[in-house]
N, C-alpha and C. Protein backbone atom coordinates (compact mmCIF):
# COMPACT_ATOMS: atom_id res chain seq x y z
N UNK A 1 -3.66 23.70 -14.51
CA UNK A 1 -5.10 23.52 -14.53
C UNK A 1 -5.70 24.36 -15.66
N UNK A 2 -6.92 24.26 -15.88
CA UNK A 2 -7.57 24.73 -17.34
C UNK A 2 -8.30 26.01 -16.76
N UNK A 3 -8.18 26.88 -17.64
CA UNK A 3 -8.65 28.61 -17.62
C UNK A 3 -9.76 28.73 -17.04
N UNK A 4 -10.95 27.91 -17.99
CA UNK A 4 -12.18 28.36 -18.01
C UNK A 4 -13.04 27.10 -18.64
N UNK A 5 -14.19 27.38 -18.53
CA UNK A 5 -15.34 26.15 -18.65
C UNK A 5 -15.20 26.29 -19.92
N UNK A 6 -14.79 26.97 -21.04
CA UNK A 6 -14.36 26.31 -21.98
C UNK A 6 -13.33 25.69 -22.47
N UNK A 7 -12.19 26.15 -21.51
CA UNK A 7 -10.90 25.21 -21.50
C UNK A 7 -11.50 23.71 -21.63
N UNK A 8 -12.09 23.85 -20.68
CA UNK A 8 -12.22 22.23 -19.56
C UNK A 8 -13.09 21.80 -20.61
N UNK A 9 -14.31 22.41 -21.25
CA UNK A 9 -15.21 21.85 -22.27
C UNK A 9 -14.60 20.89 -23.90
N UNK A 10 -13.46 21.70 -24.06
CA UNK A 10 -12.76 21.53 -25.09
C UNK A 10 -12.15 20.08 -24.59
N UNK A 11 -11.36 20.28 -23.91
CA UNK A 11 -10.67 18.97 -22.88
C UNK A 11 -11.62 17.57 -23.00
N UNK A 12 -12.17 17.93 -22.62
CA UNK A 12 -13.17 16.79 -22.75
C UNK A 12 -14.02 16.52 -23.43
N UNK A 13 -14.33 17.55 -24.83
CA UNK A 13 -15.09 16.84 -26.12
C UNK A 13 -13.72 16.04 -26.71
N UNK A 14 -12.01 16.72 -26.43
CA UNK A 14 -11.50 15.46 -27.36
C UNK A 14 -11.01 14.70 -26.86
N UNK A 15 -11.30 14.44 -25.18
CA UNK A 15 -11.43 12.87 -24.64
C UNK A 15 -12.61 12.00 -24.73
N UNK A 16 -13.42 12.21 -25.59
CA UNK A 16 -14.94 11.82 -25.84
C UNK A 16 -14.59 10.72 -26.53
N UNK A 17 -15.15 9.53 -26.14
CA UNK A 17 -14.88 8.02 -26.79
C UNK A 17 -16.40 7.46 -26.57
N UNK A 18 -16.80 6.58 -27.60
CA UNK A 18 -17.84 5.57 -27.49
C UNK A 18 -17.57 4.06 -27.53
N UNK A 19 -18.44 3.78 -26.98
CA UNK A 19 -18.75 2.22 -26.51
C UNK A 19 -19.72 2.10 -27.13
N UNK A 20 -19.83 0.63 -27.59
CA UNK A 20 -20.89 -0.07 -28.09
C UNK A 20 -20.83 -1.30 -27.18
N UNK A 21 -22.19 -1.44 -26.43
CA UNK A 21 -22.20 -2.30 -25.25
C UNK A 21 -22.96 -2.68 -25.64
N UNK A 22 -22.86 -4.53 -26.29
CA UNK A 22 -23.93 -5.25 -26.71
C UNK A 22 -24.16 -6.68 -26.24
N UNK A 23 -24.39 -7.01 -25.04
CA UNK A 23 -24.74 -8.38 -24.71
C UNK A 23 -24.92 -9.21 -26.27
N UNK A 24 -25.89 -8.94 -26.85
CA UNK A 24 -25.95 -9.57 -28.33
C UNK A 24 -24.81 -9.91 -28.92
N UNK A 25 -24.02 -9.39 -29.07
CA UNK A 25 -22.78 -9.40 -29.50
C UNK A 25 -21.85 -10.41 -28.81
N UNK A 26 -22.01 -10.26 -27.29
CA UNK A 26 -21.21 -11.41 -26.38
C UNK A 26 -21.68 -12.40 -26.53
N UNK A 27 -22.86 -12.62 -26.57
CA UNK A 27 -23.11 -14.12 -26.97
C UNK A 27 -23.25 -14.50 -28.52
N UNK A 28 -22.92 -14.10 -29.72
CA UNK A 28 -22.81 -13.74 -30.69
C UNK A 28 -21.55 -14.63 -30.94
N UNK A 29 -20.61 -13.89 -30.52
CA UNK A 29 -18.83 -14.19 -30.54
C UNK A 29 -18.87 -14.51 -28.61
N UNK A 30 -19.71 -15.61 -28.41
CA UNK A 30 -18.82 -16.19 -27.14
C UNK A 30 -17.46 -16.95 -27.53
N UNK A 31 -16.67 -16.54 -26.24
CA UNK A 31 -15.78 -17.34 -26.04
C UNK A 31 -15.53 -17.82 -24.96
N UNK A 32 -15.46 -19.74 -25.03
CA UNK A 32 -15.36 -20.18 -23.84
C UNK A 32 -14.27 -21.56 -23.99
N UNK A 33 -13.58 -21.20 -24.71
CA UNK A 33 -12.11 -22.58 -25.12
C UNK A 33 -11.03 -21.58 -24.11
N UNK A 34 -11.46 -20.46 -24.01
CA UNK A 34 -10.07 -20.05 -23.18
C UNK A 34 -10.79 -19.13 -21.54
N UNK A 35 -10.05 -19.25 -20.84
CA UNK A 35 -10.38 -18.06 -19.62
C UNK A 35 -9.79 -17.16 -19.66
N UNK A 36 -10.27 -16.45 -20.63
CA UNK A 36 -10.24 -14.98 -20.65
C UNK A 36 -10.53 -14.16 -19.47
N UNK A 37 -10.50 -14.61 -18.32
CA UNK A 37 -10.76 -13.62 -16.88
C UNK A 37 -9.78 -12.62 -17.16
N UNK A 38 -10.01 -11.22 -16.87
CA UNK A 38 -8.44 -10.13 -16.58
C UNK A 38 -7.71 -10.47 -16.30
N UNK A 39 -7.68 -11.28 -14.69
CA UNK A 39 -6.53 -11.67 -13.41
C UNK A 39 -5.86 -12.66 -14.36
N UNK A 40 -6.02 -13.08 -15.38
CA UNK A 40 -5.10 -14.43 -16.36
C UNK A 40 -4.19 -13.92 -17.34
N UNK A 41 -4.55 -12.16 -17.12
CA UNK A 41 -3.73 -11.69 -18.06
C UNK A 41 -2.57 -10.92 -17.71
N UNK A 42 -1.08 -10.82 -18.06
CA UNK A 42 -0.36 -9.86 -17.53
C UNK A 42 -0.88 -8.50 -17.74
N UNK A 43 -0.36 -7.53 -16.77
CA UNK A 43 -0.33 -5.96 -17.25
C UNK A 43 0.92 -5.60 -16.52
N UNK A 44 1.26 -4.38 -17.51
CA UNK A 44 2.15 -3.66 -16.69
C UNK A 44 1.82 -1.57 -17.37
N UNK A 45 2.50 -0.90 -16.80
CA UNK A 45 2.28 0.00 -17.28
C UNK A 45 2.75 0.27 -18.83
N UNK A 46 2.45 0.77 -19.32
CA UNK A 46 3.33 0.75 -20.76
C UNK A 46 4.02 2.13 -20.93
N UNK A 47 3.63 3.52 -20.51
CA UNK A 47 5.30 4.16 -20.52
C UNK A 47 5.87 4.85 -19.52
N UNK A 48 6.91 4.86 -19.30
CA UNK A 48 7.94 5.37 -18.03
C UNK A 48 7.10 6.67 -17.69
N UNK A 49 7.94 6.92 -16.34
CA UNK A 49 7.21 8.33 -15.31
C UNK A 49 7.48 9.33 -16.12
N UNK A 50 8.54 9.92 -17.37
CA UNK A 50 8.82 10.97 -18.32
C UNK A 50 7.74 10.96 -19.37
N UNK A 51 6.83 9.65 -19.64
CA UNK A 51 6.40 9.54 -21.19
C UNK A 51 7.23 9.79 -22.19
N UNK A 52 8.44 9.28 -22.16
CA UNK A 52 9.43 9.15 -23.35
C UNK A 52 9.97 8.03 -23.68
N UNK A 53 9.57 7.35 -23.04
CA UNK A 53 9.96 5.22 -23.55
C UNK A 53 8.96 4.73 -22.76
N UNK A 54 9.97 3.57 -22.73
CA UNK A 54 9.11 2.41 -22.35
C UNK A 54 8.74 2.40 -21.04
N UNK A 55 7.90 2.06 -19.78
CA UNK A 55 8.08 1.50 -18.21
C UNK A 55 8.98 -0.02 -18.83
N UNK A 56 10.28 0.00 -17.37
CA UNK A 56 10.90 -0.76 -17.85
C UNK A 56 10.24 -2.41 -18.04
N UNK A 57 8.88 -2.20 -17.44
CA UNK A 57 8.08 -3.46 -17.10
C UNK A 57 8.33 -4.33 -18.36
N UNK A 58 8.17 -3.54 -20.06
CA UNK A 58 8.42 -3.95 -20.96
C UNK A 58 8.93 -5.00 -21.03
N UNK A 59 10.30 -5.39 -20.28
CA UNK A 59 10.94 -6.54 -20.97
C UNK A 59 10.48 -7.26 -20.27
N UNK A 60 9.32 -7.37 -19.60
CA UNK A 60 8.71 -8.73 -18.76
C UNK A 60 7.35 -9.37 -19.96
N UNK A 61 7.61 -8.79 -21.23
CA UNK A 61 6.69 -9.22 -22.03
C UNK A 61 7.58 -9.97 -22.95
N UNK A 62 7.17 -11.23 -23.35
CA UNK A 62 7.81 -12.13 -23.88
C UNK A 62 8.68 -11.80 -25.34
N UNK A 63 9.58 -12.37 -25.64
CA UNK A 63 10.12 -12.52 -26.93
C UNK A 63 10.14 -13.53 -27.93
N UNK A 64 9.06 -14.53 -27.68
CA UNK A 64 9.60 -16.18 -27.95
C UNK A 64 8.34 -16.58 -27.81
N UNK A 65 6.90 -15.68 -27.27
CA UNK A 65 5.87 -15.91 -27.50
C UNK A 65 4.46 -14.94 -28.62
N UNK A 66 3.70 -15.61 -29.17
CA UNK A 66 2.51 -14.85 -29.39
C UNK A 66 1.32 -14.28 -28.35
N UNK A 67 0.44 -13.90 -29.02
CA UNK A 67 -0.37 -13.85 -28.09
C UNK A 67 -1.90 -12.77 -28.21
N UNK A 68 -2.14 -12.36 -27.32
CA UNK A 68 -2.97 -11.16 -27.66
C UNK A 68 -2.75 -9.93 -26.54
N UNK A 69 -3.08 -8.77 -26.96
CA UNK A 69 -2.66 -7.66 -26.09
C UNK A 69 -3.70 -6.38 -25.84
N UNK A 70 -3.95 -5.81 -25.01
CA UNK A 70 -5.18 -4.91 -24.78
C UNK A 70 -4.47 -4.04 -24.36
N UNK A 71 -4.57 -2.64 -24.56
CA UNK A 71 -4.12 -1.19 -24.08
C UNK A 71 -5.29 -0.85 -23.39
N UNK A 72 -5.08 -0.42 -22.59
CA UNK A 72 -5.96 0.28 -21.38
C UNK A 72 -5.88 1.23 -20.81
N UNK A 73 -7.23 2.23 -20.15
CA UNK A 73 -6.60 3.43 -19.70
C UNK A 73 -7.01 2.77 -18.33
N UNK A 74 -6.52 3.60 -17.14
CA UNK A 74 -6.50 2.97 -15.65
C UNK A 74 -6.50 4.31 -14.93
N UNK A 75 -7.54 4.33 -14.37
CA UNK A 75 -8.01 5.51 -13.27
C UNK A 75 -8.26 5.17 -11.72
N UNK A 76 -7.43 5.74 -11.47
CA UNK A 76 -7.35 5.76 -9.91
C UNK A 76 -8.07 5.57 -8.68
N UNK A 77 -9.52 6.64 -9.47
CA UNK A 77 -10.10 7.45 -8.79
C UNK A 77 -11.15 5.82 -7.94
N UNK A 78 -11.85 5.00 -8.63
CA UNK A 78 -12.26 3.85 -7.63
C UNK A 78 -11.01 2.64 -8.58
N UNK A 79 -9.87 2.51 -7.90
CA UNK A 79 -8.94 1.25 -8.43
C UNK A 79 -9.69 0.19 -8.72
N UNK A 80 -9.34 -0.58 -9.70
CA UNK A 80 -9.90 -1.69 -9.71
C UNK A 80 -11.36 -1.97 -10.37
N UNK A 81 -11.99 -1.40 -10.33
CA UNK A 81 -13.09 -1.23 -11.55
C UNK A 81 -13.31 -0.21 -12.58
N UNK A 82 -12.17 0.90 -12.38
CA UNK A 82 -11.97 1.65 -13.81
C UNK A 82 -10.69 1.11 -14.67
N UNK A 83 -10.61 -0.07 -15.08
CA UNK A 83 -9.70 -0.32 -16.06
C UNK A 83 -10.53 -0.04 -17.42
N UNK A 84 -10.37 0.83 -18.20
CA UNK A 84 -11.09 0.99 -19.94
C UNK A 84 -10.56 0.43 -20.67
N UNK A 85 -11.03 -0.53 -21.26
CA UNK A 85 -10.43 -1.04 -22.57
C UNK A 85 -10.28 0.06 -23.88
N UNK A 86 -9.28 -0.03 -24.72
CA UNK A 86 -9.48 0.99 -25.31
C UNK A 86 -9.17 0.01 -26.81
N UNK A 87 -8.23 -0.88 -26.67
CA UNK A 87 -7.62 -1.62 -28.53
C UNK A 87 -7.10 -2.72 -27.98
N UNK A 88 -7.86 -3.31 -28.85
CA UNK A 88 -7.46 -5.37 -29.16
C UNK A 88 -6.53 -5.35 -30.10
N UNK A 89 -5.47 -6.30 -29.74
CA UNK A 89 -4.52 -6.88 -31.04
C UNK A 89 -4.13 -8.09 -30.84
N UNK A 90 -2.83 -8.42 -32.27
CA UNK A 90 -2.27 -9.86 -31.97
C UNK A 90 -1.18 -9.61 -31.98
N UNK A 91 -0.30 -10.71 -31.40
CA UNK A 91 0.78 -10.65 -32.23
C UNK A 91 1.00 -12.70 -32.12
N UNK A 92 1.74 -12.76 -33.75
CA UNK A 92 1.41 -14.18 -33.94
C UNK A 92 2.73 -14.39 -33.80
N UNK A 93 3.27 -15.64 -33.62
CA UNK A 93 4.84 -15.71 -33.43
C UNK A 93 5.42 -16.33 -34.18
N UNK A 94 6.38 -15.51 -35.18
CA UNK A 94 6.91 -16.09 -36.13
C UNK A 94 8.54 -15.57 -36.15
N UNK A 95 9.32 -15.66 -37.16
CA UNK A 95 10.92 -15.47 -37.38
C UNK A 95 10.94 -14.10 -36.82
N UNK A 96 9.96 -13.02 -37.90
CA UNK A 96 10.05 -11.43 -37.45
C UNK A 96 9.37 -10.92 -36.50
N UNK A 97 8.30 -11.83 -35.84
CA UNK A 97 7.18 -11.25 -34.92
C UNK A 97 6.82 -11.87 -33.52
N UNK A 98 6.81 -11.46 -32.49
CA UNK A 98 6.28 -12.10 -31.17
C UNK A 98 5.87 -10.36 -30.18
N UNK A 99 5.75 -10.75 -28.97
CA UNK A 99 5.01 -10.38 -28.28
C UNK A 99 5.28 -9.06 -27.99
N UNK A 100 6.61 -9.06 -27.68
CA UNK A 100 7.06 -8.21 -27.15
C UNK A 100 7.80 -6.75 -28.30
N UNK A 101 7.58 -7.41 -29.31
CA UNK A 101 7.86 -6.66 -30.13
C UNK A 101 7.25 -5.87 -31.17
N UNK A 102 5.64 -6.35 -31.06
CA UNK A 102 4.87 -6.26 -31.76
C UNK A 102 4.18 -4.87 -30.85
N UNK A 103 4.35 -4.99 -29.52
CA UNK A 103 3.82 -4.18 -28.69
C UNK A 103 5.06 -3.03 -28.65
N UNK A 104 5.75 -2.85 -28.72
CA UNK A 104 6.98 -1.95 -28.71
C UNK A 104 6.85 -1.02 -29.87
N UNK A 105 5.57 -1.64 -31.59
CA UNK A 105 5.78 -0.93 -32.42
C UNK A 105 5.01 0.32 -32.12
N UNK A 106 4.15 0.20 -31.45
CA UNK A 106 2.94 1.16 -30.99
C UNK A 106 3.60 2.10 -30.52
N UNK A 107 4.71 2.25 -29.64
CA UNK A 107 5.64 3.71 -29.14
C UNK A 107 6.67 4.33 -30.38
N UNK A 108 6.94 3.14 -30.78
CA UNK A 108 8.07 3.49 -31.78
C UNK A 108 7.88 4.33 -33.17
N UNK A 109 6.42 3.63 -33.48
CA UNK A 109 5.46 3.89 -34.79
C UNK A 109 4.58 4.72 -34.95
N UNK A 110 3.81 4.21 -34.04
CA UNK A 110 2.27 4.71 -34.63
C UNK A 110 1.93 6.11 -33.53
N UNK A 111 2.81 6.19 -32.01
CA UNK A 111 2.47 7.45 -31.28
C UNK A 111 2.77 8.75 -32.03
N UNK A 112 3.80 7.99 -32.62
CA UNK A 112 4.63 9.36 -33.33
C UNK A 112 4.41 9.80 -34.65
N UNK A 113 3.48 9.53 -35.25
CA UNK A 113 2.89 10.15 -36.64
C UNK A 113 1.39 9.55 -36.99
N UNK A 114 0.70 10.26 -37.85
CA UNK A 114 -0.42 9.63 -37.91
C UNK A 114 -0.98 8.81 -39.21
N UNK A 115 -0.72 7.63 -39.02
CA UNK A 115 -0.49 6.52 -39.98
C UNK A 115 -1.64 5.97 -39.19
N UNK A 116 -1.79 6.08 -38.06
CA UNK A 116 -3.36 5.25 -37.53
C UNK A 116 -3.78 6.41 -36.11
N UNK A 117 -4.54 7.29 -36.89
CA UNK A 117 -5.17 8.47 -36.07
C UNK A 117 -5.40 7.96 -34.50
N UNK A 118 -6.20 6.66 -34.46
CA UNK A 118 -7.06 6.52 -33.26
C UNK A 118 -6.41 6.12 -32.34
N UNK A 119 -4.39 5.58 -32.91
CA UNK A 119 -3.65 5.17 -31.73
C UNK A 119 -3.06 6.29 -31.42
N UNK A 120 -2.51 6.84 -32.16
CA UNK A 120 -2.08 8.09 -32.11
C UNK A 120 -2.84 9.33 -30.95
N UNK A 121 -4.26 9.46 -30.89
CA UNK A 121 -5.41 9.80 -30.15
C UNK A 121 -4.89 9.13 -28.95
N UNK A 122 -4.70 7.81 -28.88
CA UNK A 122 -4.97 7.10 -27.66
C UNK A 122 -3.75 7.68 -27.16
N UNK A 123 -2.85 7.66 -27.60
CA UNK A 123 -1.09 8.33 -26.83
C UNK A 123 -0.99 9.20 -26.74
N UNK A 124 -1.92 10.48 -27.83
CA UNK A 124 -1.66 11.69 -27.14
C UNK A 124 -2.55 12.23 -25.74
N UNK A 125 -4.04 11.37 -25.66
CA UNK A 125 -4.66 12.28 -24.94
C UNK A 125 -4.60 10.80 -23.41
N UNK A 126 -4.08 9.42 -23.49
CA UNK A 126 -4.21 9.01 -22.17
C UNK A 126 -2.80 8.24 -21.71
N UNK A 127 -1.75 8.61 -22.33
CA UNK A 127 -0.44 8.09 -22.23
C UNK A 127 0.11 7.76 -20.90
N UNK A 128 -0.15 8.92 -19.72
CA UNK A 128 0.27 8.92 -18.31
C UNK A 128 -0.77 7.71 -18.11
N UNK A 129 -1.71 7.24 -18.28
CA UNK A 129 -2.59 6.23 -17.42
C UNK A 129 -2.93 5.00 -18.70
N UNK A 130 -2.09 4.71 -19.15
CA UNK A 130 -2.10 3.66 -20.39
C UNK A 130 -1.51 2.41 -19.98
N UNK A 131 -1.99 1.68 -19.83
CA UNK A 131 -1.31 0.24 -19.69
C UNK A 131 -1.76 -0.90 -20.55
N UNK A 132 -0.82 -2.07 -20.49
CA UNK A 132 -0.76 -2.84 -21.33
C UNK A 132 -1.13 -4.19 -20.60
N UNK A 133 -2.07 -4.69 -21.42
CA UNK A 133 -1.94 -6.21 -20.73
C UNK A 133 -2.51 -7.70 -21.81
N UNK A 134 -1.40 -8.35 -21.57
CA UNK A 134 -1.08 -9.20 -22.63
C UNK A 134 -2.01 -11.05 -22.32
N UNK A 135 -2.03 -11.62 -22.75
CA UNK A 135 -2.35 -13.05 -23.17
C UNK A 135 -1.53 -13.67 -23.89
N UNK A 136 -1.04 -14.79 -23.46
CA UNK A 136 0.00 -15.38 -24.11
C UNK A 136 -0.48 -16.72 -25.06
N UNK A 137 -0.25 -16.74 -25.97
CA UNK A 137 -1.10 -17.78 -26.73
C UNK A 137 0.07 -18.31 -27.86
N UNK A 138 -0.20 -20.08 -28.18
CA UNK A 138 1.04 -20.46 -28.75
C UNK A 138 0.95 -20.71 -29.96
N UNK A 139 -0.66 -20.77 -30.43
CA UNK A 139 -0.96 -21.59 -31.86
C UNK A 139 -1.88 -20.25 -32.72
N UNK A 140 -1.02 -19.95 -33.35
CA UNK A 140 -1.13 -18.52 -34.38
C UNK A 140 -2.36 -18.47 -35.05
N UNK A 141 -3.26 -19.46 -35.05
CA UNK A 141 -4.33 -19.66 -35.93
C UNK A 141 -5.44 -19.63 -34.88
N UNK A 142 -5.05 -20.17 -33.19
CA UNK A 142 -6.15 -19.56 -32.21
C UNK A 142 -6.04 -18.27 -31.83
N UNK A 143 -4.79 -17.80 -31.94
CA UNK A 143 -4.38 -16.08 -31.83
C UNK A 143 -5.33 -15.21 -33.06
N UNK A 144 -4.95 -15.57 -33.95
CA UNK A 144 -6.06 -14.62 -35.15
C UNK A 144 -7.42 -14.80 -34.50
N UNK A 145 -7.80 -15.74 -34.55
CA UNK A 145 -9.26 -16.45 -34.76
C UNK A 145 -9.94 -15.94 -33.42
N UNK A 146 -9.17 -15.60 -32.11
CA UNK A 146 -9.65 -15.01 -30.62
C UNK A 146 -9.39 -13.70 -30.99
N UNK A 147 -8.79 -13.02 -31.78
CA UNK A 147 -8.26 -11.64 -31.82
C UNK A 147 -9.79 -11.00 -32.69
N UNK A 148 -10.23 -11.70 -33.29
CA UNK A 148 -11.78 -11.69 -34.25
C UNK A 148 -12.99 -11.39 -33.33
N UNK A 149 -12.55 -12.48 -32.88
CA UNK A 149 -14.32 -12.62 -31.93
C UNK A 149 -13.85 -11.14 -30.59
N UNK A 150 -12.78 -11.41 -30.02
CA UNK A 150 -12.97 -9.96 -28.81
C UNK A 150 -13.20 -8.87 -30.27
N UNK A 151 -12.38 -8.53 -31.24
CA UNK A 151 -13.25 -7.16 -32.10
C UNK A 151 -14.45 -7.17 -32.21
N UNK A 152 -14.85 -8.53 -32.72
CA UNK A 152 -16.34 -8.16 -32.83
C UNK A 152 -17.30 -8.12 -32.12
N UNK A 153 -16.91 -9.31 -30.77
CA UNK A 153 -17.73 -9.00 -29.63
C UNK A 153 -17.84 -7.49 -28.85
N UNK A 154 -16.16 -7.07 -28.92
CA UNK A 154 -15.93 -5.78 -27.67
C UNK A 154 -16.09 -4.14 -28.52
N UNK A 155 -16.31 -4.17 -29.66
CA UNK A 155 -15.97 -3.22 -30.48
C UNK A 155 -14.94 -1.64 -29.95
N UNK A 156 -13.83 -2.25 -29.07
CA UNK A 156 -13.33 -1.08 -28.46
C UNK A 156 -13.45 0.04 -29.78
N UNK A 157 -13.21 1.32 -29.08
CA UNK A 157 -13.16 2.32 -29.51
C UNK A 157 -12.23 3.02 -30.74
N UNK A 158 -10.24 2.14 -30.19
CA UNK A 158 -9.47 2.90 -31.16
C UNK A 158 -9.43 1.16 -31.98
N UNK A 159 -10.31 0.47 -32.50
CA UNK A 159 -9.96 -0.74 -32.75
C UNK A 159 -11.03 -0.08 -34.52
N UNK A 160 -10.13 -0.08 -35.40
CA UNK A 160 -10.93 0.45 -36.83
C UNK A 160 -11.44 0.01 -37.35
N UNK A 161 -10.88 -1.47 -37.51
CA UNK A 161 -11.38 -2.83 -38.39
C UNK A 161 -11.97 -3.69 -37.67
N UNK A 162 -13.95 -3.84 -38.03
CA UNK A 162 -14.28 -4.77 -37.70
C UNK A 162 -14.38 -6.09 -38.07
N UNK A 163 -13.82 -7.02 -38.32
CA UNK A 163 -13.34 -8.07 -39.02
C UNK A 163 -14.81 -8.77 -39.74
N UNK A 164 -16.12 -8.83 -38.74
CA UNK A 164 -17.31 -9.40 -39.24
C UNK A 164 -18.19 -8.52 -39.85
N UNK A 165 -18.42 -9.06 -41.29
CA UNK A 165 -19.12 -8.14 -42.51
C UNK A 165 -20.52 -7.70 -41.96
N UNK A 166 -21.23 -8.31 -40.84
CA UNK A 166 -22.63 -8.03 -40.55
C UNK A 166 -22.58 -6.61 -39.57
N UNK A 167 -21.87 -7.58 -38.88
CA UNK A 167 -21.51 -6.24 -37.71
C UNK A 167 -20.73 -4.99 -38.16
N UNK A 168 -19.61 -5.00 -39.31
CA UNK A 168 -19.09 -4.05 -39.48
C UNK A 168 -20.45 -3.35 -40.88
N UNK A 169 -21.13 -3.55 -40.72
CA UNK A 169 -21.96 -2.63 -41.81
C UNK A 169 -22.92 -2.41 -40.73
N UNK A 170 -23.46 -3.18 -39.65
CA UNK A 170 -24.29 -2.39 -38.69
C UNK A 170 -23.54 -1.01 -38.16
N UNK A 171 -22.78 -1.36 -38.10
CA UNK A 171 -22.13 -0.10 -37.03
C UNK A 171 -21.94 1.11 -38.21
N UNK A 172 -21.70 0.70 -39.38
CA UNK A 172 -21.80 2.09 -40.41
C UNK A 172 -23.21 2.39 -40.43
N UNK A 173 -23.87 1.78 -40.33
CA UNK A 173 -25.73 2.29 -40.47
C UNK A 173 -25.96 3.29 -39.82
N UNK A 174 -25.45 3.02 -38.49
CA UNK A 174 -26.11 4.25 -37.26
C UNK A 174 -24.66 4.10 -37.21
């Protein structure tokens, strides 16, 4: 447990994350060609009870598909309505790339040096309560093109690149 109210203060300025919560935005970049409900999406935990690999859940994520994938933090404390979104991605399915492998680079890669600070952030400070949950999608050009609109609609937090020039210069303004 932490010393003192500045232990605990420290602790939690560098778990400090923002949201940009913009109805405007959802209807902006609606999407309604797919049902995107949660319950349509797999999850599983993404790393074992050590935090040194994978939860073996891993190989229940495809090899032979694309798709899209959300990291999440998941709190206990009321189940079920604290899932946080934290980073949108793709993975498109081709000779070198599908689902399951694209998601595997994130432990292999990016936890372990800082080549992309904000994933790196995300693994060091919520790794025990991190999970993964995927969308399986077959046509690589609706995978990009849905992977766009959730950035620009959801603007998660460790997500860097906002793909739309209006919105990504609003958000540098303020």
């Amino acid at each position: 447990m932490l010393q003192s109210a500045f232990d605990l203060g420290e602790h939690l300025k560098l778990r400090e994350v923002t949201f940009k919560v913009s109805p405007l935005l959802w209807q902006k970049w609606d999407i309604t060609e797919l049902d995107l409900n949660f319950s349509n999406w797999n999850k599983i935990k993404f790393l074992n009870d050590t935090l040194d690999g994978f939860h073996p859940d891993i190989d229940s994520v495809p090899n032979d598909k694309g798709g899209l994938y959300l990291f999440y933090v998941s709190c206990q404390t009321i189940s079920g309505i604290t899932e946080i979104p934290f980073y949108i991605g793709r993975a498109q399915i081709t000779e070198g790339q599908n689902l399951r492998k694209r998601v595997r680079e994130y432990f292999n890669k990016f936890c372990r040096n800082n080549e992309r600070p904000k994933i790196t952030r995300m693994f060091n400070y919520w790794k025990q309560d991190l999970y993964l949950a995927y969308y399986e999608l077959d046509d690589n050009l609706a995978i990009v093109d849905l992977e766009k609109k959730l950035i620009n609609s959801l603007l998660l937090p460790m997500n860097d690149e906002i793909p739309d020039l209006e919105t990504r210069q609003a958000v540098k303004a303020f």
